[in-house]
Protein backbone atom coordinates (compact mmCIF):
# COMPACT_ATOMS: atom_id res chain seq x y z
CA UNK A 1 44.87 -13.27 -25.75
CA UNK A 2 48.04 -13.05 -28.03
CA UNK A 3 51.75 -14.61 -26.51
CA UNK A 4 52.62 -10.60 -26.41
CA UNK A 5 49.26 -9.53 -24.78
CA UNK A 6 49.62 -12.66 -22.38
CA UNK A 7 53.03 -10.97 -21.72
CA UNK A 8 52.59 -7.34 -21.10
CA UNK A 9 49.39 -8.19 -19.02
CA UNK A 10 52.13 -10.68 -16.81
CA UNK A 11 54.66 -7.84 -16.63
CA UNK A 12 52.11 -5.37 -15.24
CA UNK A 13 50.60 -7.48 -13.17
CA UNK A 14 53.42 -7.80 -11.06
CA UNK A 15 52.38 -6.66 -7.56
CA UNK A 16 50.58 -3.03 -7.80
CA UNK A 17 49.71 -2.52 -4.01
CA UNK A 18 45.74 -1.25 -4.80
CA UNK A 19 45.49 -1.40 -8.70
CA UNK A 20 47.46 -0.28 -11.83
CA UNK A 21 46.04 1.50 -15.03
CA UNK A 22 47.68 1.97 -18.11
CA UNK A 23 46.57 2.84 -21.60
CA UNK A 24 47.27 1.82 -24.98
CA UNK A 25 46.70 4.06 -28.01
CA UNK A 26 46.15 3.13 -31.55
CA UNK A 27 44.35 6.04 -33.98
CA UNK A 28 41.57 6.37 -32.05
CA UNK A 29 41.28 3.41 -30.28
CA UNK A 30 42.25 3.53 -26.66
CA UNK A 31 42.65 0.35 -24.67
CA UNK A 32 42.64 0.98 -20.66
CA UNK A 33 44.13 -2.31 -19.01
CA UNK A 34 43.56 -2.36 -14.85
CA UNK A 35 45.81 -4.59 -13.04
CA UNK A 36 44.52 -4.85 -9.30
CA UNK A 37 47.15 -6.17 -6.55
CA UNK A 38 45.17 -9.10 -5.99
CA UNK A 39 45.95 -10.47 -9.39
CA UNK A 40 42.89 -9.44 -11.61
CA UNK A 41 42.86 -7.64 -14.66
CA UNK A 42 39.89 -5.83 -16.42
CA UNK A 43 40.47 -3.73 -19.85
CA UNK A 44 38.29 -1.34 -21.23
CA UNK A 45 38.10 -0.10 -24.97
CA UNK A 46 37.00 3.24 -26.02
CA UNK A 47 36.42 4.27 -29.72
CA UNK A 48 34.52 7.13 -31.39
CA UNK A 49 31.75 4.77 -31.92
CA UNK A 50 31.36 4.17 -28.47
CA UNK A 51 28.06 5.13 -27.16
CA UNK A 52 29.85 7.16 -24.09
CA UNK A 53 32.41 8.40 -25.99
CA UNK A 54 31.18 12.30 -26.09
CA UNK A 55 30.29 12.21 -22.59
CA UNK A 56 34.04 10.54 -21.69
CA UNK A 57 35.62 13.64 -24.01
CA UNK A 58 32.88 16.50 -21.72
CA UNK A 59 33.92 15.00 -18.94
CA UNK A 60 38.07 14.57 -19.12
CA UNK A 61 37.98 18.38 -20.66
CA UNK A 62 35.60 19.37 -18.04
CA UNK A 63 38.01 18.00 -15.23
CA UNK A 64 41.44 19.25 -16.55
CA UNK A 65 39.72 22.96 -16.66
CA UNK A 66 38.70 22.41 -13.35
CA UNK A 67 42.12 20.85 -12.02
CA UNK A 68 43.69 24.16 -13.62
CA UNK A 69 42.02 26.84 -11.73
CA UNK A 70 41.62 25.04 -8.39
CA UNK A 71 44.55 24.50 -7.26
CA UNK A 72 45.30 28.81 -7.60
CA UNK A 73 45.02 30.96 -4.70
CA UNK A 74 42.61 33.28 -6.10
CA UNK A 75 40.17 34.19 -8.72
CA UNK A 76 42.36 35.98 -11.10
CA UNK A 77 45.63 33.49 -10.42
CA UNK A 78 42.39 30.69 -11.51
CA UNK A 79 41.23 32.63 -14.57
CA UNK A 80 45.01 32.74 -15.87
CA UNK A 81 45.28 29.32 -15.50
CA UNK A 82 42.42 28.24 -17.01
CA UNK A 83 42.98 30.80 -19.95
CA UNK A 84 46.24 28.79 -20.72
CA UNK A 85 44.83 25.74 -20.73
CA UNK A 86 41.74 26.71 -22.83
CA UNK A 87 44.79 28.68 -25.08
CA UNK A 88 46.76 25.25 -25.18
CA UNK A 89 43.63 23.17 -26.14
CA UNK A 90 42.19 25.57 -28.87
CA UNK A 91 45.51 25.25 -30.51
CA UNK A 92 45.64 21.22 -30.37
CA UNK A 93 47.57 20.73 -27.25
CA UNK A 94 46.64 18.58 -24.28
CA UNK A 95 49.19 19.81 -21.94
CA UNK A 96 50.47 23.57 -21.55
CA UNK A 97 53.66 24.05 -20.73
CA UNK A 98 54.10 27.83 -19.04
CA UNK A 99 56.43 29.33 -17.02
CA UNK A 100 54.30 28.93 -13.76
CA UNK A 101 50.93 29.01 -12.54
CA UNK A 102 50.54 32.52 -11.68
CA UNK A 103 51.42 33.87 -15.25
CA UNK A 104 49.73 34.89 -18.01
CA UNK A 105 49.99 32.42 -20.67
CA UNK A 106 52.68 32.41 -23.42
CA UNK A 107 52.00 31.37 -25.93
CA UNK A 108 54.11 28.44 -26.37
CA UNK A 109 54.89 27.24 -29.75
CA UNK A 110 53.38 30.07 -30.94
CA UNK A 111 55.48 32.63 -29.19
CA UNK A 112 58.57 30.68 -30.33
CA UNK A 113 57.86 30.76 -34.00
CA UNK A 114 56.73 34.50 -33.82
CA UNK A 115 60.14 35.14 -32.33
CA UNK A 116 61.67 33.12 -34.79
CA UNK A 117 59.87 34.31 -37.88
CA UNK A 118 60.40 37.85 -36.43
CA UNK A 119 63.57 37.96 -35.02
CA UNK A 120 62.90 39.04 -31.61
CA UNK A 121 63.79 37.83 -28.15
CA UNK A 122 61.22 35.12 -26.86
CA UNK A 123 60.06 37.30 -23.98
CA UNK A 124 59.54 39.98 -25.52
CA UNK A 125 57.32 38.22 -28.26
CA UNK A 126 55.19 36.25 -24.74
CA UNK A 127 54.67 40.17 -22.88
CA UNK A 128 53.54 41.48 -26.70
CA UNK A 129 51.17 38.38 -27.09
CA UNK A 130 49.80 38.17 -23.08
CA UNK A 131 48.84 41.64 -23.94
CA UNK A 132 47.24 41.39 -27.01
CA UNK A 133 43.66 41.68 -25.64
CA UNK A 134 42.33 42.32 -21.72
CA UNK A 135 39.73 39.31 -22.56
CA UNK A 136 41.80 36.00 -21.99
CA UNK A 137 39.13 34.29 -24.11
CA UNK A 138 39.61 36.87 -27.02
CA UNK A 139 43.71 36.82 -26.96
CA UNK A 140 42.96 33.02 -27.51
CA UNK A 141 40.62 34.06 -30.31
CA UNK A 142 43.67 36.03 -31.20
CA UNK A 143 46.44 33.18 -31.14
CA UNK A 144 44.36 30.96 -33.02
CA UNK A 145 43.83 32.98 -35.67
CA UNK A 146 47.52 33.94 -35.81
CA UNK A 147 48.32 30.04 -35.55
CA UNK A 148 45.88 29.34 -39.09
CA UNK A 149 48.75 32.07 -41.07
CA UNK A 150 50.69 29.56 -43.80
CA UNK A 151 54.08 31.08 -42.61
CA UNK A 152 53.62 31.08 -38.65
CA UNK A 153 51.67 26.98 -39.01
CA UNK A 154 54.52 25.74 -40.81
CA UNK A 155 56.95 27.26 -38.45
CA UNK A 156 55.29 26.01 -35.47
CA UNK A 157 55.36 22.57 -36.83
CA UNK A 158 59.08 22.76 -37.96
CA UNK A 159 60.17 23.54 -34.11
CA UNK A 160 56.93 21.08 -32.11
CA UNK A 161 59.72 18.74 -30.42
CA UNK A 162 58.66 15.34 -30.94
CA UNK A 163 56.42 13.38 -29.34
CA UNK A 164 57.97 11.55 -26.82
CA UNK A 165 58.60 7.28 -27.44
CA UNK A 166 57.07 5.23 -25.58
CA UNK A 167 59.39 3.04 -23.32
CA UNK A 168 58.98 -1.18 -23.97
CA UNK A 169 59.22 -3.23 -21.62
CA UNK A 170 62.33 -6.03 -22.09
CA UNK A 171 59.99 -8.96 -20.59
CA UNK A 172 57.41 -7.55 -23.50
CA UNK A 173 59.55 -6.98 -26.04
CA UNK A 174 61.25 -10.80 -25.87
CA UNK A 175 58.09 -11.79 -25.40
CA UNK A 176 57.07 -10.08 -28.52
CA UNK A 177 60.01 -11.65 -30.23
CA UNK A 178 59.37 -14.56 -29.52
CA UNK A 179 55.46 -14.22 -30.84
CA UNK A 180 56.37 -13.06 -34.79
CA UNK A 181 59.17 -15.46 -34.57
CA UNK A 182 56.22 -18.24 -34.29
CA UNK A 183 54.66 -16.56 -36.81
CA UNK A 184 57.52 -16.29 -39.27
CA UNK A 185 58.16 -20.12 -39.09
């Protein structure tokens, strides 16, 4: 291991009661580090060429359609939910943000550029898009198409908030320091 590795492993190894797991992301490399409270620590590294790494992908999609419709009260609350997510994913999004679980979805991104692009008000543009098509799986069909047009892509990218930075940790970061400044010289 590195001085920095040697550090950040330290730094999260400080007392987790049961076990700690955090993730480090590089392309498409993903690093999973476990720290466990008695003071081990396994990692993990997952890349496309991983043998498991289609069944990891069925199986984390699988689970957050299933986490979205079982937590509703009832079938149609469930089908809304997981039409959002399925909505969110088609469209390159991991996490939906909506305006509650028992909604129809919104469209997002994409109802804020159309109301942009348009000039109309926001909710206005959502009720028009939620009731584009009875078929939750065909109003995605919908959206997605709508999300390939030139003018509404480029819109949606120009108001995506960025993606959030991760946080360093001070112990890491000196201790990163410290590690190119023994490279340097």
């Amino acid at each position: 291991m590195s001085d920095v590795q040697d550090a950040v492993a330290a730094e999260e190894a400080k007392a987790p009661k049961k076990m700690k797991i955090s993730e480090h992301r590089e392309g498409t490399r993903a690093e999973f580090t476990i720290v466990f409270g008695n003071g081990a620590v396994h990692s993990f590294e997952l890349t496309p060429d991983h043998p498991l790494y289609h069944d990891f992908a069925v199986h984390g999609a699988r689970q957050k359609l299933s986490d979205a419709g079982s937590t509703k009260k009832d079938v149609e609350g469930a089908e809304r939910a997981v039409a959002g997510i399925i909505e969110a994913l088609e469209g390159g999004e991991w996490s939906q943000r909506g305006t509650g679980g028992e909604s129809a979805p919104s469209g997002g991104l994409l109802a804020k550029a159309l109301a942009n692009l348009y000039e109309r008000d926001l909710l206005e543009v959502q009720a028009y898009l939620s009731n584009l098509h009875e078929d939750p799986k065909e109003r995605t069909k919908i959206h997605n198409a709508m999300r390939l047009d030139p003018t509404i892509a480029a819109e949606i990218e120009r108001i995506r908030p960025p993606k959030k930075e991760k946080k360093v940790n001070e112990a890491a970061a000196s201790a990163a320091a410290q590690a190119l400044a023994g490279l340097a010289g």
